[in-house]
Protein backbone atom coordinates (compact mmCIF):
# COMPACT_ATOMS: atom_id res chain seq x y z
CA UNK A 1 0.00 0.00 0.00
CA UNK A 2 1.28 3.57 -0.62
CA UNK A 3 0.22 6.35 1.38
CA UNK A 4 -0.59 9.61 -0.55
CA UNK A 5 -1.02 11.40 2.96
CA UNK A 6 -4.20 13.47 1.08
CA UNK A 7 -7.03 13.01 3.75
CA UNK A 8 -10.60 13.68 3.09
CA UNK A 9 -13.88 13.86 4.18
CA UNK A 10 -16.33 10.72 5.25
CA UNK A 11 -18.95 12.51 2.78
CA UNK A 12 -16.48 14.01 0.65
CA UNK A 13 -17.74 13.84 -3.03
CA UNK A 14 -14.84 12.41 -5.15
CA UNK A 15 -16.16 14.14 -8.44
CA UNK A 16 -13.00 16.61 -9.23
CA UNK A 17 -10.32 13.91 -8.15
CA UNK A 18 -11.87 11.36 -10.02
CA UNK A 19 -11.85 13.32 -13.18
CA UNK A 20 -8.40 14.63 -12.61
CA UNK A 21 -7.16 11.01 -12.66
CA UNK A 22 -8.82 10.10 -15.59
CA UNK A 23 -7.03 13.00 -17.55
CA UNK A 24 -3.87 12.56 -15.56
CA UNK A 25 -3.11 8.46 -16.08
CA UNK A 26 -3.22 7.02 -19.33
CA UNK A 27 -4.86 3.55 -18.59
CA UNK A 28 -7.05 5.19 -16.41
CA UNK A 29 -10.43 2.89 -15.44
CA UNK A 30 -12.99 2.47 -12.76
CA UNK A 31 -13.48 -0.91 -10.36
CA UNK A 32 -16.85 -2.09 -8.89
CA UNK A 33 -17.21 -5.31 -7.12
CA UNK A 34 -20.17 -7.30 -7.00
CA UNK A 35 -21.58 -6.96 -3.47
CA UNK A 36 -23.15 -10.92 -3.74
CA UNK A 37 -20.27 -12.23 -5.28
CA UNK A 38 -17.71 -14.53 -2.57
CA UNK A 39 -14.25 -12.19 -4.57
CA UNK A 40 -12.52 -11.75 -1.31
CA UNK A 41 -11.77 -8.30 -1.60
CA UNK A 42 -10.67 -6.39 1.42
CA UNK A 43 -11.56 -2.80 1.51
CA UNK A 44 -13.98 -2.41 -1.41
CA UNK A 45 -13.95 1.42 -2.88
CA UNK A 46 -17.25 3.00 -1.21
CA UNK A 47 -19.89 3.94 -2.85
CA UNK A 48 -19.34 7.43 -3.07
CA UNK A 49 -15.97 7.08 -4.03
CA UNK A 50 -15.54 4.22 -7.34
CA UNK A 51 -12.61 2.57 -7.76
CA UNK A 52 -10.32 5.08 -9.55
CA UNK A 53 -7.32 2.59 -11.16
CA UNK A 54 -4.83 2.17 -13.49
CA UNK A 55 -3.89 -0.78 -15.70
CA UNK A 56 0.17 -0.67 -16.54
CA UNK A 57 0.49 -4.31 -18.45
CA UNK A 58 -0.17 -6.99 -16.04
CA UNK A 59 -0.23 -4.95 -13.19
CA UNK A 60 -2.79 -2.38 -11.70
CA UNK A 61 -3.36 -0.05 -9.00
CA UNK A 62 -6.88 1.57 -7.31
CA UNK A 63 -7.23 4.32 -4.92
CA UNK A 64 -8.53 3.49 -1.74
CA UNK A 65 -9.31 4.70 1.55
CA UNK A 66 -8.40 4.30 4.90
CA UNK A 67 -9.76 5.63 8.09
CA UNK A 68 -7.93 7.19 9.94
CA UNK A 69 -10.32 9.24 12.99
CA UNK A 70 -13.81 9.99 13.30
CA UNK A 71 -13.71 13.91 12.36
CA UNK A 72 -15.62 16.80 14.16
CA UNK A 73 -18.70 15.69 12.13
CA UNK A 74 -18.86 11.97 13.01
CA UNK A 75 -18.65 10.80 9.36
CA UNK A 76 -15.01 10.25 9.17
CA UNK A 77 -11.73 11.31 8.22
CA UNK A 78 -9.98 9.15 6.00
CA UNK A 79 -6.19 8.92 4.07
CA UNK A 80 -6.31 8.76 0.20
CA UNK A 81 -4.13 5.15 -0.08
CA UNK A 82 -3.39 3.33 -3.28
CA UNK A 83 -3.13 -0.37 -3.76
CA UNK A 84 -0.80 -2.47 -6.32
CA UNK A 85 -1.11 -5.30 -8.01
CA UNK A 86 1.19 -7.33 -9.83
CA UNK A 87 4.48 -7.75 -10.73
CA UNK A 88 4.57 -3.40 -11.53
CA UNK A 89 1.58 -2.62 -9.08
CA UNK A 90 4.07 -0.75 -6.66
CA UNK A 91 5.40 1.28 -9.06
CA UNK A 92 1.65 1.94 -10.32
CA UNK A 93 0.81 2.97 -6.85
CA UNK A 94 3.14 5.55 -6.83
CA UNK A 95 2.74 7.02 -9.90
CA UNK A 96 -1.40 7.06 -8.72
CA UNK A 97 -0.21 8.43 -5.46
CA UNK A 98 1.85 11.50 -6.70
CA UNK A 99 -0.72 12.51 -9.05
CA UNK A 100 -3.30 12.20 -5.71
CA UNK A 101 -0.84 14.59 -4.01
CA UNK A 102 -0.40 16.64 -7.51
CA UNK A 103 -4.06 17.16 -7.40
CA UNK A 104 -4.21 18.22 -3.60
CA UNK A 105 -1.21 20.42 -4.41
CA UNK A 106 -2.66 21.97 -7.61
CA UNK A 107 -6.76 21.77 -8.37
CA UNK A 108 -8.37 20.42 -5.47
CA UNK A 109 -9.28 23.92 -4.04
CA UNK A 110 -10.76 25.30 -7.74
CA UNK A 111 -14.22 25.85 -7.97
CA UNK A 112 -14.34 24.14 -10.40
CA UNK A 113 -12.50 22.30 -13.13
CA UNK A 114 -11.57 23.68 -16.03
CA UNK A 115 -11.74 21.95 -19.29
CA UNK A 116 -10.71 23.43 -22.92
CA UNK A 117 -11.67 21.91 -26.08
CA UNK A 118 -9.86 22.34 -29.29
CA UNK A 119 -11.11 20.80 -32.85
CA UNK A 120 -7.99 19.94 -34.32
CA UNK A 121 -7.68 21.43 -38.36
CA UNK A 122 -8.76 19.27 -41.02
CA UNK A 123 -5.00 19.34 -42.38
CA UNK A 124 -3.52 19.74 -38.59
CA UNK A 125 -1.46 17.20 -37.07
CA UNK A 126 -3.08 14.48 -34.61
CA UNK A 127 -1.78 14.37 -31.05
CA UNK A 128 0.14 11.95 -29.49
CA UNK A 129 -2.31 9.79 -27.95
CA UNK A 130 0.24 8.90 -25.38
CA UNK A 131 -0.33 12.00 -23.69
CA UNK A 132 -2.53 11.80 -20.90
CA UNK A 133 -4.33 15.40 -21.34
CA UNK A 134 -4.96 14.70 -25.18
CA UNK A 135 -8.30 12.72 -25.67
CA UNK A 136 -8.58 12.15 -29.63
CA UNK A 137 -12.57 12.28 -30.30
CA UNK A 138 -14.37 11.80 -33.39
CA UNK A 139 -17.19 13.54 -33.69
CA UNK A 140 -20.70 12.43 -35.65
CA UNK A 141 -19.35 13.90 -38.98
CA UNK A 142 -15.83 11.90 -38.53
CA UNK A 143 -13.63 14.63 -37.96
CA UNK A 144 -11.45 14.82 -35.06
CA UNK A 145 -11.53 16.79 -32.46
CA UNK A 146 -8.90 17.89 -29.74
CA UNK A 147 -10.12 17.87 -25.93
């Protein structure tokens, strides 16, 4: 387990982090596990925060949490943690972890996030799909579009 040392809120709504990840991590996906299934998984994600992850080959990593004191308000206070997997998963955690702290650092006290869109020129170049705040779109009429 790595520890991001980002705490949050019991009722803390996860919208702006989870977002930020998906931008931030190429291989970015979300977990659910089935709640009558027998899969053995120790600290599912809660409900109000999904299972934020990222796939790197055979190996993957998902943002947890862990409690760590009841707060002032009774619903928790908990540390942002990040679980590996596989042969790479520690080295996923981190990389999940210092974006998690990159976020705390840099957008988690906006207002809101901000998002640009840019249609790429017919004759323009594509972007490198490689990098994580380029999302190649196609739109209805089948030109691309930069987000």
């Amino acid at each position: 387990m790595t520890h991001s040392h980002v705490t949050v809120g019991g009722q803390e709504p996860s919208d702006a982090l989870t977002l930020y990840l998906a931008g931030a991590l190429p291989g970015f996906c979300r977990l659910s596990v089935d709640p009558d299934g027998d899969n053995g998984v120790l600290n599912p994600p809660p409900k109000h925060w999904p299972g934020a992850a990222i796939v790197r080959g055979a190996s993957l990593a998902r943002l947890a949490t862990e409690r760590i004191s009841d707060g002032a308000d009774g619903n928790g206070v908990y540390e942002l943690v990040v679980h590996g997997y596989g042969p790479h998963g520690h080295l996923a955690a981190q990389e999940m972890a210092e974006q998690v702290q990159h976020w705390q650092r840099n957008h988690r006290a906006a207002l809101c996030l901000r998002i640009t869109i840019h249609p790429l020129a017919d004759d323009g170049p594509t972007p490198a799909t490689d990098d994580p705040h380029v999302f190649v779109k196609t739109r209805r009429s089948g030109s691309p579009s930069r987000t």
